[in-house]
N, C-alpha and C. Protein backbone atom coordinates (compact mmCIF):
# COMPACT_ATOMS: atom_id res chain seq x y z
N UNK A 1 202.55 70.18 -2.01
CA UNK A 1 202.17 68.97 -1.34
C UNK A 1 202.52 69.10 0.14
N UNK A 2 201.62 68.32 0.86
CA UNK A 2 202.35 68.26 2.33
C UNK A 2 203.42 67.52 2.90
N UNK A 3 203.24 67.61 4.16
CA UNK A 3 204.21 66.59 4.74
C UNK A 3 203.40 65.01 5.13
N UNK A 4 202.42 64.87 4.71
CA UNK A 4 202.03 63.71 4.52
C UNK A 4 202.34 62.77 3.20
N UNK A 5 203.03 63.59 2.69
CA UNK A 5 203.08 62.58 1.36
C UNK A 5 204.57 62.33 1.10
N UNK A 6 205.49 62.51 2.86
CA UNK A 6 206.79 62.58 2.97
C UNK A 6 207.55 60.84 2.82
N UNK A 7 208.23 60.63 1.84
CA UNK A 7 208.91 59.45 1.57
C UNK A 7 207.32 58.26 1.93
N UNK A 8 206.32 58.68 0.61
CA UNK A 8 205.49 57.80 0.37
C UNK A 8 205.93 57.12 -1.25
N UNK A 9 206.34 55.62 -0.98
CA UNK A 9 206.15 55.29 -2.59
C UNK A 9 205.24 54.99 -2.75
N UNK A 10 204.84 54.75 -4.26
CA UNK A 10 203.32 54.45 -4.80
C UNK A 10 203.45 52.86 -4.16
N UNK A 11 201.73 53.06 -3.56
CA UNK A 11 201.11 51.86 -2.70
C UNK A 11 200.80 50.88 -3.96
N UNK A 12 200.95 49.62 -3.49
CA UNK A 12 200.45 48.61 -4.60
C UNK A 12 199.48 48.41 -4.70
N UNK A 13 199.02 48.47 -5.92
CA UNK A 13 197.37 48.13 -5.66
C UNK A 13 197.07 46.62 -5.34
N UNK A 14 196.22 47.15 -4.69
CA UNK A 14 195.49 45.74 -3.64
C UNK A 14 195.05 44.48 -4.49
N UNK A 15 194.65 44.38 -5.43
CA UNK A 15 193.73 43.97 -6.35
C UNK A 15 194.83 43.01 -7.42
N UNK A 16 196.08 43.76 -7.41
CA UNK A 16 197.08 43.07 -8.57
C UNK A 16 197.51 41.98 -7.99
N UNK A 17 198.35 41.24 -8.67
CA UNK A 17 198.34 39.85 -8.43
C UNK A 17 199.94 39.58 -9.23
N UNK A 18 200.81 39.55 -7.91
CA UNK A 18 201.97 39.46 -8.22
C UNK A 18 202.70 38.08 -9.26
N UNK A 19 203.50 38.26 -10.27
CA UNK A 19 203.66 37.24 -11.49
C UNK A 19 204.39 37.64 -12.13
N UNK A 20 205.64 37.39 -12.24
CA UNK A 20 206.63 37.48 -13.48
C UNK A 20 206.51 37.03 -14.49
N UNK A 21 205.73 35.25 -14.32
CA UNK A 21 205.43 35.01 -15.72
C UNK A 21 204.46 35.51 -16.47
N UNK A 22 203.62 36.78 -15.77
CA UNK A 22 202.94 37.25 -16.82
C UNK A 22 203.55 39.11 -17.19
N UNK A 23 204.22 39.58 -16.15
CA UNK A 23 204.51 40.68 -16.32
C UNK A 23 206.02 41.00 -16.13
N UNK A 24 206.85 41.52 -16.70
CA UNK A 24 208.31 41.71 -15.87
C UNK A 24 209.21 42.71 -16.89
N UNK A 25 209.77 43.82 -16.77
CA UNK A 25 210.73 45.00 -16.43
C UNK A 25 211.59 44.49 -17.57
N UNK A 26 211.53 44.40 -18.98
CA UNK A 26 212.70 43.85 -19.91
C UNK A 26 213.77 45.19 -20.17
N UNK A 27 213.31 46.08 -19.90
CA UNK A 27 214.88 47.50 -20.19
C UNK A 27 214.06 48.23 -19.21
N UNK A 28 214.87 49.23 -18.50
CA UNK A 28 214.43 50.92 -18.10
C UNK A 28 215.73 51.40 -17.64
N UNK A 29 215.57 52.72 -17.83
CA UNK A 29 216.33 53.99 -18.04
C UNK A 29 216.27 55.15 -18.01
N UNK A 30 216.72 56.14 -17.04
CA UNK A 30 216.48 57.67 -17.00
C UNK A 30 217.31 58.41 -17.28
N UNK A 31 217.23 59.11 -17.69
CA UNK A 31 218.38 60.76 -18.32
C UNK A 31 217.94 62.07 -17.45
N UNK A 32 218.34 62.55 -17.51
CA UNK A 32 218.23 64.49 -17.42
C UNK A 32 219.36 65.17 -18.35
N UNK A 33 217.78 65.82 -19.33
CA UNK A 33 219.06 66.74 -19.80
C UNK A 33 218.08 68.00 -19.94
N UNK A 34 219.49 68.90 -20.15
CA UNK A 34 218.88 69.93 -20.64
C UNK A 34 218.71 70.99 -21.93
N UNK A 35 217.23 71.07 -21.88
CA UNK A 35 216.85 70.71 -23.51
C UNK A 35 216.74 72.35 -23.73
N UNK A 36 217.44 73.18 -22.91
CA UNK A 36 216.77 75.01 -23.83
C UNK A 36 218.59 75.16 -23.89
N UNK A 37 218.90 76.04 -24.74
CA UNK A 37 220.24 76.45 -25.17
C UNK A 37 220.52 77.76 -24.73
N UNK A 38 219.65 78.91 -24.04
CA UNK A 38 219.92 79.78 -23.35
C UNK A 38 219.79 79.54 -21.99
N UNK A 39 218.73 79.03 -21.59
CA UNK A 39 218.33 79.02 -20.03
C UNK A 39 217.86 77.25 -19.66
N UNK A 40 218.08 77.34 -17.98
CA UNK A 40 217.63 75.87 -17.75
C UNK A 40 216.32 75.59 -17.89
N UNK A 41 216.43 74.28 -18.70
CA UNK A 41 215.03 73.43 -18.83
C UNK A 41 215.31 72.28 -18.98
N UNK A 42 215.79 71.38 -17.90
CA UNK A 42 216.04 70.54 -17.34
C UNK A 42 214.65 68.95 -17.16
N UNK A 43 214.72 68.47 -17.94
CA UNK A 43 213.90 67.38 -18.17
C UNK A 43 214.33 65.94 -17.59
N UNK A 44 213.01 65.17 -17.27
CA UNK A 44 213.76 64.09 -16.74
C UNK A 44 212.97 63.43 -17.51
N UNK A 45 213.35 61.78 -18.13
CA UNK A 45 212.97 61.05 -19.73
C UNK A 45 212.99 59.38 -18.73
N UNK A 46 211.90 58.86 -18.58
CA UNK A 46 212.14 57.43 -18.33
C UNK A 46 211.78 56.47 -19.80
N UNK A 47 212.30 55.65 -19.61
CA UNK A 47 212.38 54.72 -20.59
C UNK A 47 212.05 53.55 -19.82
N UNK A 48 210.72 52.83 -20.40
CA UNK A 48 210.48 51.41 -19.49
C UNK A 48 210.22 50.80 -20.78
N UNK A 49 210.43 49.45 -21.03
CA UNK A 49 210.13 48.32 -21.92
C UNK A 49 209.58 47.46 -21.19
N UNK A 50 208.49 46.77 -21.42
CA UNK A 50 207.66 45.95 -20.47
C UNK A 50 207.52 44.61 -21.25
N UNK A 51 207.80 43.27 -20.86
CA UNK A 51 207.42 42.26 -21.58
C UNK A 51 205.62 41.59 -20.86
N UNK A 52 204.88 41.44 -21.36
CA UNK A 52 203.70 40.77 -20.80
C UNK A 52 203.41 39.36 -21.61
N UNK A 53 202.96 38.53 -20.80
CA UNK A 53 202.30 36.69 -21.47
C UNK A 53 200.81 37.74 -22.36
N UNK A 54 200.94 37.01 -24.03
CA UNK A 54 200.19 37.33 -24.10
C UNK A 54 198.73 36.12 -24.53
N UNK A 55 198.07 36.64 -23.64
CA UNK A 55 196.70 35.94 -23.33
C UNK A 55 195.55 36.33 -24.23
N UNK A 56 195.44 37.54 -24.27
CA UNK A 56 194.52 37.94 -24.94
C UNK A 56 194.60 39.26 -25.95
N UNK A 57 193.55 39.13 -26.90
CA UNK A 57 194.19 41.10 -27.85
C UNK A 57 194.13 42.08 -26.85
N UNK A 58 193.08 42.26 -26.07
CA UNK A 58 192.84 43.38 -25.18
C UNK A 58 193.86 43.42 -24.00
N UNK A 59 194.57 44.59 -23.89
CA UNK A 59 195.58 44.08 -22.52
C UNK A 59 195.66 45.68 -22.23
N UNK A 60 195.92 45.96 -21.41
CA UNK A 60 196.65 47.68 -20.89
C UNK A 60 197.91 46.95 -19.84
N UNK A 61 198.71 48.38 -20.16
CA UNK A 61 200.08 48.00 -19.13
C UNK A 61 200.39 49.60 -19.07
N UNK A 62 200.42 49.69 -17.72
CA UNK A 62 200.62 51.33 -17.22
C UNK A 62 201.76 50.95 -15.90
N UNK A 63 202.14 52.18 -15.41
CA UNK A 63 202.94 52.48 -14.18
C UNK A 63 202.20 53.62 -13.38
N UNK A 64 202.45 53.39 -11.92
CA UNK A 64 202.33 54.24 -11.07
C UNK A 64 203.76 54.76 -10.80
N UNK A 65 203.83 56.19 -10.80
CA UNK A 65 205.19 57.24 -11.16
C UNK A 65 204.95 57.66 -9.82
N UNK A 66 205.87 57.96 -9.01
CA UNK A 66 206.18 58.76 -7.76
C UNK A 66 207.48 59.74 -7.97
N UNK A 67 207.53 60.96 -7.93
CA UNK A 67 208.99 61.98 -7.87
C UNK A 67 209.44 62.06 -6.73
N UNK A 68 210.30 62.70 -5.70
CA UNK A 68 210.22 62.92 -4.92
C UNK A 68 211.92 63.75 -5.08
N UNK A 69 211.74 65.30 -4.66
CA UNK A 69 213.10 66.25 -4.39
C UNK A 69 213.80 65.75 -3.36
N UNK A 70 214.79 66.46 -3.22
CA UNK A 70 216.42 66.12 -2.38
C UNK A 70 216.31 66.07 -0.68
N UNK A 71 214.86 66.48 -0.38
CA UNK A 71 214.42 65.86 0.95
C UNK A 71 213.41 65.21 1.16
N UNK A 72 213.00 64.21 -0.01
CA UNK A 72 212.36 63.22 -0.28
C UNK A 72 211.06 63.37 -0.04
N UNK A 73 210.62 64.41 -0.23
CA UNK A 73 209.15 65.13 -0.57
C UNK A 73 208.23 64.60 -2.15
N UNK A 74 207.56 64.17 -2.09
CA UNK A 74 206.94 63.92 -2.96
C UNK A 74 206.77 65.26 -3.47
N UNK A 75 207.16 65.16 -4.83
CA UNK A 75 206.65 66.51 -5.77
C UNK A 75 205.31 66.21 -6.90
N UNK A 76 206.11 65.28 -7.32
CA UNK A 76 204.84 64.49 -8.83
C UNK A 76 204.44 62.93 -8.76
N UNK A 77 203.40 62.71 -9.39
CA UNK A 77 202.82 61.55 -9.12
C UNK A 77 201.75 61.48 -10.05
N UNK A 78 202.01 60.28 -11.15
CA UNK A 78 201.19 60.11 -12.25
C UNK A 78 200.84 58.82 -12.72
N UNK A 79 199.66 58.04 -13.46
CA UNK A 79 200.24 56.95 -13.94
C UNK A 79 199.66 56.93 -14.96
N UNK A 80 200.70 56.45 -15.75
CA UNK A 80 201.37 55.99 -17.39
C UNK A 80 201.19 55.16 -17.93
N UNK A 81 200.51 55.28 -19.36
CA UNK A 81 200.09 54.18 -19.95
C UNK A 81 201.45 53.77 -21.19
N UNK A 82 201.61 52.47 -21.23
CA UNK A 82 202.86 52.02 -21.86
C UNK A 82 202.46 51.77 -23.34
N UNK A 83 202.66 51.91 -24.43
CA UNK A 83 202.10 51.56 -25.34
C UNK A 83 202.53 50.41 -26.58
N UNK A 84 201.82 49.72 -26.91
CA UNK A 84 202.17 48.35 -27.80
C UNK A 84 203.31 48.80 -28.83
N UNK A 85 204.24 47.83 -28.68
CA UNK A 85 205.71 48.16 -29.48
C UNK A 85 205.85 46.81 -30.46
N UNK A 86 205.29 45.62 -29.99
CA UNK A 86 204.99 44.66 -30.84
C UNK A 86 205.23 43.40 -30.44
N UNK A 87 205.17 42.03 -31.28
CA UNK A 87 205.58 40.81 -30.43
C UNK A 87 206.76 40.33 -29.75
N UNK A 88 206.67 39.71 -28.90
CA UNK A 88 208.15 39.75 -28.29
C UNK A 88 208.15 37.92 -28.04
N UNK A 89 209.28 36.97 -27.86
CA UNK A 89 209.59 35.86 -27.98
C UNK A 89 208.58 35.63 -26.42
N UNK A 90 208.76 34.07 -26.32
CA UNK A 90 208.08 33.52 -25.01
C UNK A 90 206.77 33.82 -25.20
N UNK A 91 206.15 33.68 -26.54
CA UNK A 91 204.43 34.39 -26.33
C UNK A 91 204.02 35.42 -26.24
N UNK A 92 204.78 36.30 -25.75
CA UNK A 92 204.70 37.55 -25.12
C UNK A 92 204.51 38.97 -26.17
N UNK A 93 204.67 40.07 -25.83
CA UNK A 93 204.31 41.00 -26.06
C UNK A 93 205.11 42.36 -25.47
N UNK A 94 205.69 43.09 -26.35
CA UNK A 94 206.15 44.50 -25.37
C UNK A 94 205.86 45.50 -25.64
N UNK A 95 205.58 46.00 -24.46
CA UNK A 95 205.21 47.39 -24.23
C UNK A 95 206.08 48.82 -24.02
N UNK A 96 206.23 49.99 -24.15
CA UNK A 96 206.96 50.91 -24.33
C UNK A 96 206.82 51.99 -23.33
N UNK A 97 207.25 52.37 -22.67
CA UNK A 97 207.32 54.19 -22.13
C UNK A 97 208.72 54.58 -22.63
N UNK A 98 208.16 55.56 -23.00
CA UNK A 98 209.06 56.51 -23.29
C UNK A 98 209.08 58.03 -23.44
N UNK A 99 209.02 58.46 -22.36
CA UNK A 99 208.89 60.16 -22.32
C UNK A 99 209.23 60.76 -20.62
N UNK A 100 209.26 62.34 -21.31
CA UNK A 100 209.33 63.37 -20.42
C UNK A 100 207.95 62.76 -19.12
N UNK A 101 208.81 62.73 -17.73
CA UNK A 101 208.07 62.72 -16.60
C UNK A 101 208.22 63.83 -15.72
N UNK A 102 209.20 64.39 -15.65
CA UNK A 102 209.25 66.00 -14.90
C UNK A 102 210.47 66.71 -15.73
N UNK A 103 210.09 68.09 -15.16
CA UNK A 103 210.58 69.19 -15.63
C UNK A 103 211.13 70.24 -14.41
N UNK A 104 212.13 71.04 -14.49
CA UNK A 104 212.73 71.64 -13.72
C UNK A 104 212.91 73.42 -14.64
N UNK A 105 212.13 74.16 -14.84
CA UNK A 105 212.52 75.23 -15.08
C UNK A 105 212.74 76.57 -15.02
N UNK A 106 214.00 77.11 -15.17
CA UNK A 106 214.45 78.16 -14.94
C UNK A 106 214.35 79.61 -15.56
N UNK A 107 213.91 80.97 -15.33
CA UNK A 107 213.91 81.86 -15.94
C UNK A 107 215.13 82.53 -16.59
N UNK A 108 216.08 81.98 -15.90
CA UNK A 108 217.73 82.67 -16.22
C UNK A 108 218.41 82.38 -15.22
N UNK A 109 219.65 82.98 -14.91
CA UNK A 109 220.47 82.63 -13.82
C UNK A 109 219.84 83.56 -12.30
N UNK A 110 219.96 82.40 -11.33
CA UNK A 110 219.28 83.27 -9.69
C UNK A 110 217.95 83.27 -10.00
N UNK A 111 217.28 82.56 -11.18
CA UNK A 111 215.55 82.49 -11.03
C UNK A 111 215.39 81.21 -10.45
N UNK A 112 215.73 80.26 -10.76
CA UNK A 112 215.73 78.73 -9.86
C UNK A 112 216.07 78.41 -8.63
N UNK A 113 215.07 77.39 -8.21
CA UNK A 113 215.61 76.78 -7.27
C UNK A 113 215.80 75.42 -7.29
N UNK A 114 217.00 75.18 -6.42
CA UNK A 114 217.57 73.48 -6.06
C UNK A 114 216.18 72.48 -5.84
N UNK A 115 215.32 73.06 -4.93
CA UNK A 115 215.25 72.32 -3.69
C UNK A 115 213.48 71.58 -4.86
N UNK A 116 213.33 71.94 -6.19
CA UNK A 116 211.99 70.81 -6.20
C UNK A 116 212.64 70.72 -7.38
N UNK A 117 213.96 70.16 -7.49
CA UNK A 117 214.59 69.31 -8.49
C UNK A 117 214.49 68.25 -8.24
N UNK A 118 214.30 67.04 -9.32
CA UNK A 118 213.65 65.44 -8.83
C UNK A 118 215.48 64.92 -8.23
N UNK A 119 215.48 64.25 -7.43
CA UNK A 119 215.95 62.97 -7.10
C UNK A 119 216.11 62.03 -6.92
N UNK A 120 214.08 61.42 -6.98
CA UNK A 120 214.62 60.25 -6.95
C UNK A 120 213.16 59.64 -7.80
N UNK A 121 213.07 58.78 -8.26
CA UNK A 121 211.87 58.41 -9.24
C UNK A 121 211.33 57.12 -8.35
N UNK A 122 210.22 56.77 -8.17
CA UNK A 122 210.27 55.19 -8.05
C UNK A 122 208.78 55.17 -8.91
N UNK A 123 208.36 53.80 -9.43
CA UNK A 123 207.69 53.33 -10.05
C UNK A 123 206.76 52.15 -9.85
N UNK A 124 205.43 51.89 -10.09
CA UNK A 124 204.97 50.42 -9.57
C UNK A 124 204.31 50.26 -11.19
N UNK A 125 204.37 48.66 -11.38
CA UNK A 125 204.01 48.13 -13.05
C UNK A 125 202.98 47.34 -12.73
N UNK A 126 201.91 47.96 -14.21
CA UNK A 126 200.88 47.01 -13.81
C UNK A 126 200.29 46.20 -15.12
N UNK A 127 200.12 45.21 -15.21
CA UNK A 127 199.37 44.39 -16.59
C UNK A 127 198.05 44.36 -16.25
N UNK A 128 196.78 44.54 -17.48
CA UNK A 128 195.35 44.19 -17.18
C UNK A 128 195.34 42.98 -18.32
N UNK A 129 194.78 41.99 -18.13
CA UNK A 129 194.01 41.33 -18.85
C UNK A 129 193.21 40.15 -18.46
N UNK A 130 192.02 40.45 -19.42
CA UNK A 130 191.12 39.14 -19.51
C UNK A 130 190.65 39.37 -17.54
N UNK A 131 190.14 40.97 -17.31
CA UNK A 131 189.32 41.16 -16.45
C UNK A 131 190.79 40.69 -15.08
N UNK A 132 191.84 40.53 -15.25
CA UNK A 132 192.48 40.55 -13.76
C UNK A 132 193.57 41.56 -14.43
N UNK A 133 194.74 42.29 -12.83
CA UNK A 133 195.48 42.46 -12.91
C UNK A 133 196.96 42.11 -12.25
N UNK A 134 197.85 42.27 -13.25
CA UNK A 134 198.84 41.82 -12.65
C UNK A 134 200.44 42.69 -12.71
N UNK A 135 201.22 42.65 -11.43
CA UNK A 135 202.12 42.95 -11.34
C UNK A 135 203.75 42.40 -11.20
N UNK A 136 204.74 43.16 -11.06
CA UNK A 136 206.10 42.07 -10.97
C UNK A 136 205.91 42.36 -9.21
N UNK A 137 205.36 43.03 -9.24
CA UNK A 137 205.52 43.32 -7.30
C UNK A 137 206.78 44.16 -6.64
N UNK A 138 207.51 44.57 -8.00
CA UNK A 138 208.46 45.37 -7.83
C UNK A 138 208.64 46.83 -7.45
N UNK A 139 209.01 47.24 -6.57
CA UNK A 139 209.14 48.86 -6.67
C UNK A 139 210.28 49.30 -6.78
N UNK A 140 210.32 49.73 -8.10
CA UNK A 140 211.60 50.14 -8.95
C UNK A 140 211.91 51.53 -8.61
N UNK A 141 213.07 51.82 -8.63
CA UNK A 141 213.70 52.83 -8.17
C UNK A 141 214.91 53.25 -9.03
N UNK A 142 215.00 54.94 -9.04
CA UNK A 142 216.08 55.68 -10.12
C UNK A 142 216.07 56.56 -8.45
N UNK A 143 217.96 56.66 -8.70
CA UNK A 143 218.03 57.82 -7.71
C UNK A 143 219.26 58.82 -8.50
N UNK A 144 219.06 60.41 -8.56
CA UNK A 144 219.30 60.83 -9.93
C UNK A 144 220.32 61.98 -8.88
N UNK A 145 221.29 61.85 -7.96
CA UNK A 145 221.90 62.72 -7.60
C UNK A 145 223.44 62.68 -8.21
């Protein structure tokens, strides 16, 4: 990536329509571990629980994912679809992430490098339904040093 994409978080989309009472952040959580028993393979695991108003059957709820290494370079950048976990009180509805978002790996010892190890995660949440979208307007942030 370049140096244009230096300490960019994910832009909000224009279009969403900021609302807690329809969208809002009920758990999240990140780990790194490392998952090989000879050599590094260093994973990073977010965990988001999403509560949404529910309005209608049809709904999507995704995130915009931003990485960015230890001089705040954007490395990765994805977005994530959360998936139905079941009813939740207040009307509502929750949604799930749960998985591997980056990886760091090593051939053995002196094959790695430091420098496109994640540090810092940030995130933007989005609800669709019934043709609008909506967000908490939050830009959530993990900083993993």
């Amino acid at each position: 990536m370049n140096s244009y994409w230096t300490n960019q978080p994910p832009n909000p989309r224009i279009e969403a329509i900021p609302s807690l009472k329809m969208v809002n952040v009920f758990q999240e959580s990140i780990t790194k571990k490392n998952i090989a028993s000879m050599f590094v393979d260093i994973q990073t695991f977010l965990f988001v629980k999403v509560w949404v108003k529910n309005v209608a059957n049809t709904k999507n709820v995704w995130i915009d994912v931003h990485i960015f290494d230890r001089d705040d370079v954007l490395i990765g950048a994805n977005t994530l679809t959360l998936q139905y976990e079941g009813s939740a009180d207040g009307n509502g509805d929750f949604f799930l992430l749960q998985q591997s978002i980056y990886q760091s790996a090593c051939a053995g010892p002196g094959w790695c490098s430091t420098s496109r190890d994640d540090q810092k995660i940030q995130y933007r949440l989005y609800y669709e339904v019934n043709n609008q979208i909506f967000t908490d307007g939050i830009l959530h942030e993990f900083n993993l040093y």
